[in-house]
C-alpha atoms as a PDB file:
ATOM      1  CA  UNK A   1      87.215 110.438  95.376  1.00  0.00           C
ATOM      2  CA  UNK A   2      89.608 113.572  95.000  1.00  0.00           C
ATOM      3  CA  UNK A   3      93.219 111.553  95.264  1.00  0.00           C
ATOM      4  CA  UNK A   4      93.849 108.251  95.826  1.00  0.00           C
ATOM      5  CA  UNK A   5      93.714 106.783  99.310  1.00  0.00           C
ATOM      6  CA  UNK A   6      96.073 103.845  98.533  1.00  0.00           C
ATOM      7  CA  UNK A   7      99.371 106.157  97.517  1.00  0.00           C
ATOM      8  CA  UNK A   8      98.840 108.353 100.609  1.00  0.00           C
ATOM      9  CA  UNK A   9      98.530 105.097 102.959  1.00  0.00           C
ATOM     10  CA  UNK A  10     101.777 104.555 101.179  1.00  0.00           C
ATOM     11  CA  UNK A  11     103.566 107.848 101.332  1.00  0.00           C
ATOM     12  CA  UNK A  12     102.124 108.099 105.037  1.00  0.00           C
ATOM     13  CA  UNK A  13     103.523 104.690 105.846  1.00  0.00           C
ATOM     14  CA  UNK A  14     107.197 105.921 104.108  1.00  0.00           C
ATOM     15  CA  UNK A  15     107.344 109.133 106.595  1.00  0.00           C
ATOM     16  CA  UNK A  16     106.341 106.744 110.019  1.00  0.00           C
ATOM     17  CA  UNK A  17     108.725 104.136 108.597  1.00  0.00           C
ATOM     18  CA  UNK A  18     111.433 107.312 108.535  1.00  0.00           C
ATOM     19  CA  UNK A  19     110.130 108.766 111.910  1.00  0.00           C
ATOM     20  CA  UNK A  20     109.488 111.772 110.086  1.00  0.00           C
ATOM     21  CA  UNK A  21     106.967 114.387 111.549  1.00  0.00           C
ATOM     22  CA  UNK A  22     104.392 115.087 109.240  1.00  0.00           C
ATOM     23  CA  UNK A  23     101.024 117.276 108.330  1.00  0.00           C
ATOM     24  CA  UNK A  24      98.544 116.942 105.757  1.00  0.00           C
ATOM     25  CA  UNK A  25      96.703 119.477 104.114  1.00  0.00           C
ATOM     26  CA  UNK A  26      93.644 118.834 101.921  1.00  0.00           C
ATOM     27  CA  UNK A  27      93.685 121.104  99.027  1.00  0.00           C
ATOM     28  CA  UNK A  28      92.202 121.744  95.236  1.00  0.00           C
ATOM     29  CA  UNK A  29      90.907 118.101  95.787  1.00  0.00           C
ATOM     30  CA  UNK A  30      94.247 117.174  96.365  1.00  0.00           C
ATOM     31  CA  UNK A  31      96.474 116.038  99.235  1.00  0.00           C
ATOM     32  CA  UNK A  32      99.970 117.593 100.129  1.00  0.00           C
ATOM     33  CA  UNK A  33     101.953 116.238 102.975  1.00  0.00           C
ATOM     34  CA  UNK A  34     104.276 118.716 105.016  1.00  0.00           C
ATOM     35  CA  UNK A  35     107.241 118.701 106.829  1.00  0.00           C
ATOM     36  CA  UNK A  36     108.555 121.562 108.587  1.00  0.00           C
ATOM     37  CA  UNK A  37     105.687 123.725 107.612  1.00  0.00           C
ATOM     38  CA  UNK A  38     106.981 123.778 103.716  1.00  0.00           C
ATOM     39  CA  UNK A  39     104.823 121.182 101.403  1.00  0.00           C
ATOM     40  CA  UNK A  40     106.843 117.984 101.099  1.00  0.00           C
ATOM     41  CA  UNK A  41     105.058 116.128  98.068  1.00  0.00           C
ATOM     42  CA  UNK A  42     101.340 115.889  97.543  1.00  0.00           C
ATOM     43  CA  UNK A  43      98.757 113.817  95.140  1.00  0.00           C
ATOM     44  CA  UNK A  44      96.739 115.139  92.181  1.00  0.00           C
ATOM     45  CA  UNK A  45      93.891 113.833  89.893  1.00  0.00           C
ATOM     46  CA  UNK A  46      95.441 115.376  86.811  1.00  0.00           C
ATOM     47  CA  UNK A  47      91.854 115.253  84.655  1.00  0.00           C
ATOM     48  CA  UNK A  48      94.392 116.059  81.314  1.00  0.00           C
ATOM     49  CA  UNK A  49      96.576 113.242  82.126  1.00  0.00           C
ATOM     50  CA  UNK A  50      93.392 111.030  83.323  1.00  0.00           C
ATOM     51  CA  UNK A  51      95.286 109.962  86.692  1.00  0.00           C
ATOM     52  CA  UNK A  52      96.420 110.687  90.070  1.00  0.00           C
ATOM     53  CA  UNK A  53      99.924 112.091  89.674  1.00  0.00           C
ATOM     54  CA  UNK A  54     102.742 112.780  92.616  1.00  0.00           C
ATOM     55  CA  UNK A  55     103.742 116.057  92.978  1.00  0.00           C
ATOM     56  CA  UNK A  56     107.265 116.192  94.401  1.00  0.00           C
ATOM     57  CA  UNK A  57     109.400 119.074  95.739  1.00  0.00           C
ATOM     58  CA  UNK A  58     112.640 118.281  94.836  1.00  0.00           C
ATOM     59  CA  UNK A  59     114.349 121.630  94.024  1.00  0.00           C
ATOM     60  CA  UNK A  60     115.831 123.230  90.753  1.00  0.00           C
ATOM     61  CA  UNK A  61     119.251 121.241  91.152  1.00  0.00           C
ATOM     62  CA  UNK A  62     117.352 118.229  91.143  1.00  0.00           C
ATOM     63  CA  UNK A  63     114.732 119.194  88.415  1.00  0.00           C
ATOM     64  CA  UNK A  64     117.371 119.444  85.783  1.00  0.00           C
ATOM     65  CA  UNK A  65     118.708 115.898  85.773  1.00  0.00           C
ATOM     66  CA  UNK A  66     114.790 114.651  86.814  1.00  0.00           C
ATOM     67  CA  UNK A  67     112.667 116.103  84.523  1.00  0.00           C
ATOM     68  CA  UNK A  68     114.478 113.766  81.559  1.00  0.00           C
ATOM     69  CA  UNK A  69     112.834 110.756  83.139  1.00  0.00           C
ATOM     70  CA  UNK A  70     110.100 109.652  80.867  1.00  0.00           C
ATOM     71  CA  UNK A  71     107.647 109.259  84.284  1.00  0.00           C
ATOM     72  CA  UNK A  72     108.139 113.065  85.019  1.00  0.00           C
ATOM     73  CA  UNK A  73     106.331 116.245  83.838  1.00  0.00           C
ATOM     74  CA  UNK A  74     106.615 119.795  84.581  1.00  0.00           C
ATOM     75  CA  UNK A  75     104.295 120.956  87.599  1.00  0.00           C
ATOM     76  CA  UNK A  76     102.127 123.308  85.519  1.00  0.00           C
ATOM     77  CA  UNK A  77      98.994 125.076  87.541  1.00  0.00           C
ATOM     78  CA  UNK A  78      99.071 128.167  85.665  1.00  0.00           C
ATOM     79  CA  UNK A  79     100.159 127.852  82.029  1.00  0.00           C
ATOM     80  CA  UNK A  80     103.945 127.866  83.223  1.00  0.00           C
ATOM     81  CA  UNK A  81     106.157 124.992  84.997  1.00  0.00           C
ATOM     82  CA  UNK A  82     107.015 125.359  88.533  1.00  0.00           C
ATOM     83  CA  UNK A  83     110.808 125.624  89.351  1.00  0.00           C
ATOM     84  CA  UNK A  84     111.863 122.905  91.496  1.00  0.00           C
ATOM     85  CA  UNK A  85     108.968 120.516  91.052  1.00  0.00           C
ATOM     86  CA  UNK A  86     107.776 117.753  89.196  1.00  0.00           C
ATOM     87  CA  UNK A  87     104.530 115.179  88.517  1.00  0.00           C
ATOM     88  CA  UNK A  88     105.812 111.723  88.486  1.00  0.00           C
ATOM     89  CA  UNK A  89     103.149 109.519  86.524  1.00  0.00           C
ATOM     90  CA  UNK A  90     102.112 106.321  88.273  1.00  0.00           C
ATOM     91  CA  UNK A  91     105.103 104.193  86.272  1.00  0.00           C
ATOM     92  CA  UNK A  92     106.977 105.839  88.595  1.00  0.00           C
ATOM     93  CA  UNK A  93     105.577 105.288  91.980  1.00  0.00           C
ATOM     94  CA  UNK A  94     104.399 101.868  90.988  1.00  0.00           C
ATOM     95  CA  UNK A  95     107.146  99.900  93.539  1.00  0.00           C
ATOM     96  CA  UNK A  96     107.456 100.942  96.772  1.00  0.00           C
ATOM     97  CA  UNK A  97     111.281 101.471  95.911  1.00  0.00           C
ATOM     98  CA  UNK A  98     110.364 103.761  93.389  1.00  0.00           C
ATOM     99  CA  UNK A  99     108.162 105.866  95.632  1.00  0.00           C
ATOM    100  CA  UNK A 100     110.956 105.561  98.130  1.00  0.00           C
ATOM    101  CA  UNK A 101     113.070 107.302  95.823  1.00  0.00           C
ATOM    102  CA  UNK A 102     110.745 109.852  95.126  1.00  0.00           C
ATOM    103  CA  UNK A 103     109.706 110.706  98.798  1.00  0.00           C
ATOM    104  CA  UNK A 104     113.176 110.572 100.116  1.00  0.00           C
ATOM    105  CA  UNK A 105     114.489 113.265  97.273  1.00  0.00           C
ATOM    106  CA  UNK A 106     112.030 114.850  98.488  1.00  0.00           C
ATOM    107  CA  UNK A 107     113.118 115.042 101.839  1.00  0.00           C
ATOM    108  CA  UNK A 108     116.601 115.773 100.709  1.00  0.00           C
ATOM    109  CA  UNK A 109     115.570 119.030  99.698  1.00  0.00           C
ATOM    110  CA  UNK A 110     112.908 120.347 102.195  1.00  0.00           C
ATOM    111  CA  UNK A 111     115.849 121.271 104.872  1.00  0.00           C
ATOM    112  CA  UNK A 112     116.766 124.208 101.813  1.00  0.00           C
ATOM    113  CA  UNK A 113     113.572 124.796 100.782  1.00  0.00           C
ATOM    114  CA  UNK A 114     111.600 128.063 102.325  1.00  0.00           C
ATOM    115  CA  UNK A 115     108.504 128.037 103.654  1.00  0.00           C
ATOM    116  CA  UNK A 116     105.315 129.701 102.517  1.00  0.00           C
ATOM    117  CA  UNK A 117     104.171 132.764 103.924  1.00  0.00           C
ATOM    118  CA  UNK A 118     101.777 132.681 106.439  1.00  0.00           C
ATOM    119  CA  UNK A 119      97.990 133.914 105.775  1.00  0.00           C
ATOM    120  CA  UNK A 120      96.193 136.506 107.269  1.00  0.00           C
ATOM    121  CA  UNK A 121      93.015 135.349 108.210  1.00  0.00           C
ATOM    122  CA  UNK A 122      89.911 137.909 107.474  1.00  0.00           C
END
């Protein structure tokens, strides 16, 4: 299993709940939910943590009083953190209020973010 089918029942559930018009992609054996065409939040199996992990959008405003929470990490791909987005470690998903909180920040943000460029296909 690439992510884990529970917490995207639950962050799918969240969005209907919200009336919130979604799309999945399935990506680097992860899943990233969109809204608006820009990614929203997604799940990761983080093998150097050891478990699945939420990746949220939340923006650099948000990152800076976030990131101090002791159930956040950097978003690191590449050797260097990604502005404006965070892992949240299951202690922080764990209720559905917390993953409320998460998801909704979330959605707080994607009306500024931008959207990725689209790809050329070959």
């Amino acid at each position: 299993m690439a992510y884990d089918e529970f917490l995207a029942d639950r962050i799918r559930q969240h969005l209907k709940d919200q009336h919130i018009v979604f799309s999945e992609l399935k990506m680097m054996g992860g899943l990233c939910f969109k809204v608006d065409n820009k990614m929203l939040c997604g799940i990761h199996l983080d093998k150097t943590y050891g478990d699945h992990l939420l990746m949220a959008r939340i923006g650099e405003t948000a990152y800076t009083n976030e990131i101090e929470k002791p159930e956040c990490l950097p978003m690191d791909f590449t050797g260097r953190p990604m502005k404006g987005y965070v892992f949240v470690t299951p202690d922080g998903f764990d209720s559905d209020a917390d993953l409320s909180y998460w998801i909704d920040l979330c959605l707080a943000f994607n009306p500024l973010a931008k959207a990725s460029k689209p790809r050329k296909k070959s």
